[in-house]
Protein backbone atom coordinates (compact mmCIF):
# COMPACT_ATOMS: atom_id res chain seq x y z
CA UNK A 1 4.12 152.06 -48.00
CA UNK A 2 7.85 151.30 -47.42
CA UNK A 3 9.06 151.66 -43.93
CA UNK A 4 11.63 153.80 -45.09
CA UNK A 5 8.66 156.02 -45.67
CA UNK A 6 7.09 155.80 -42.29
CA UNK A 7 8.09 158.61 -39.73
CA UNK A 8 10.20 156.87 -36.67
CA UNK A 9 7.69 158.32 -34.22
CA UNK A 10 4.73 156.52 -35.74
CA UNK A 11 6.52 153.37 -35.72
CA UNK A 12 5.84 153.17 -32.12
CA UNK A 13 2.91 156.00 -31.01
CA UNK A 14 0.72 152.59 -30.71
CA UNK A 15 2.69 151.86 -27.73
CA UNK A 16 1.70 155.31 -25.94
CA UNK A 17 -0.71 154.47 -22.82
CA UNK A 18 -2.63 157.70 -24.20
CA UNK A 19 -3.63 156.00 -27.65
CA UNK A 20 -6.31 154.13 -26.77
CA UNK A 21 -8.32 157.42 -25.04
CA UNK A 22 -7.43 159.46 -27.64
CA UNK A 23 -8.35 157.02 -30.44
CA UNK A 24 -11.81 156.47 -28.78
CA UNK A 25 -12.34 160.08 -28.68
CA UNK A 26 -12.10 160.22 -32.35
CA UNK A 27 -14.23 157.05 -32.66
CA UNK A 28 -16.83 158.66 -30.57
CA UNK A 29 -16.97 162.01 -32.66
CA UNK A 30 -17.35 159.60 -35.89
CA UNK A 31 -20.22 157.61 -34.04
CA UNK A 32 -21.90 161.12 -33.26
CA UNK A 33 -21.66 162.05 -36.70
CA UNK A 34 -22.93 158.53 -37.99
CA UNK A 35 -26.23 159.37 -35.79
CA UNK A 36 -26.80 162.71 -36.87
CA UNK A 37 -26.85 161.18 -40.74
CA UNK A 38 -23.82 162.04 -42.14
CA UNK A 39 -22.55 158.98 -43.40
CA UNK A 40 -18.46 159.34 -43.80
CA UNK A 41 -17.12 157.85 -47.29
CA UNK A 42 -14.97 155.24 -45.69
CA UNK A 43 -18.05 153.88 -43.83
CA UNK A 44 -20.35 153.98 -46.51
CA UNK A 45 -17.89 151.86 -48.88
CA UNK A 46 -17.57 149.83 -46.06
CA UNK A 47 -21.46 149.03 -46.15
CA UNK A 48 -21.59 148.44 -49.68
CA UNK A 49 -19.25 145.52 -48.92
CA UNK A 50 -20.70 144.21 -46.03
CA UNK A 51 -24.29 144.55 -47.96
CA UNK A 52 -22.93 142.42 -50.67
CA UNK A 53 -22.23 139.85 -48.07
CA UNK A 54 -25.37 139.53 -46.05
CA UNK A 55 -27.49 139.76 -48.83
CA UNK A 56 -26.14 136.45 -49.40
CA UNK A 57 -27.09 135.02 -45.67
CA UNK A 58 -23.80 135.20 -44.57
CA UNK A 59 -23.06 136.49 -40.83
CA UNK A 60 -20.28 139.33 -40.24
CA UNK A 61 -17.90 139.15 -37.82
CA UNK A 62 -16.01 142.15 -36.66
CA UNK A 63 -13.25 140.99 -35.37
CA UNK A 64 -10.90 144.54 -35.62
CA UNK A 65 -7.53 145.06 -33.35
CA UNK A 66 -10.34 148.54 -31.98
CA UNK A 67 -12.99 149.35 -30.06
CA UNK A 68 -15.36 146.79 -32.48
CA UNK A 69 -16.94 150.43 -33.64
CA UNK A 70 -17.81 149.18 -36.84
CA UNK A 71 -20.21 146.79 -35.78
CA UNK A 72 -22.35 149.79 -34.91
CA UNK A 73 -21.54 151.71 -38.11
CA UNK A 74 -22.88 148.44 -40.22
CA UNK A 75 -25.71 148.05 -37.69
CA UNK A 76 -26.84 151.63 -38.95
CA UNK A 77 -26.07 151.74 -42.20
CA UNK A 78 -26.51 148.17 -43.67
CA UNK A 79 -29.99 147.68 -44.99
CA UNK A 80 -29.37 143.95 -45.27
């Protein structure tokens, strides 16, 4: 994506004391989900990688700019 293409008030919506709430929120309702059994496409993709890895003995770090949600989403889906 150019930044041309990126709308001036995303450019700086990170900076918003709210964001971090409001993201969690969202990563929450995804976690919930996750639980229940329904695996979201970006997640599941996700695993495949991460299976690909382990499977070799190798350890995982996740070291994400978040919450560190995805260690729980590879935790439950990763059959490694």
């Amino acid at each position: 994506m150019l930044n041309e293409q990126v709308p001036p008030e995303f450019a700086t919506r990170w900076t918003d004391p709210a964001f971090p709430g409001r993201q969690r929120e969202l990563v929450d309702e995804q976690l919930t989900r996750l639980r229940r059994g329904e695996v979201e496409r970006v997640f599941a993709i996700g695993a495949g990688f991460v299976e690909q890895v382990a499977s070799d003995g190798a350890s995982i770090l996740d070291a994400g700019c978040a919450s560190g949600f995805y260690s729980e989403v590879f935790n439950h889906c990763v059959k490694a």
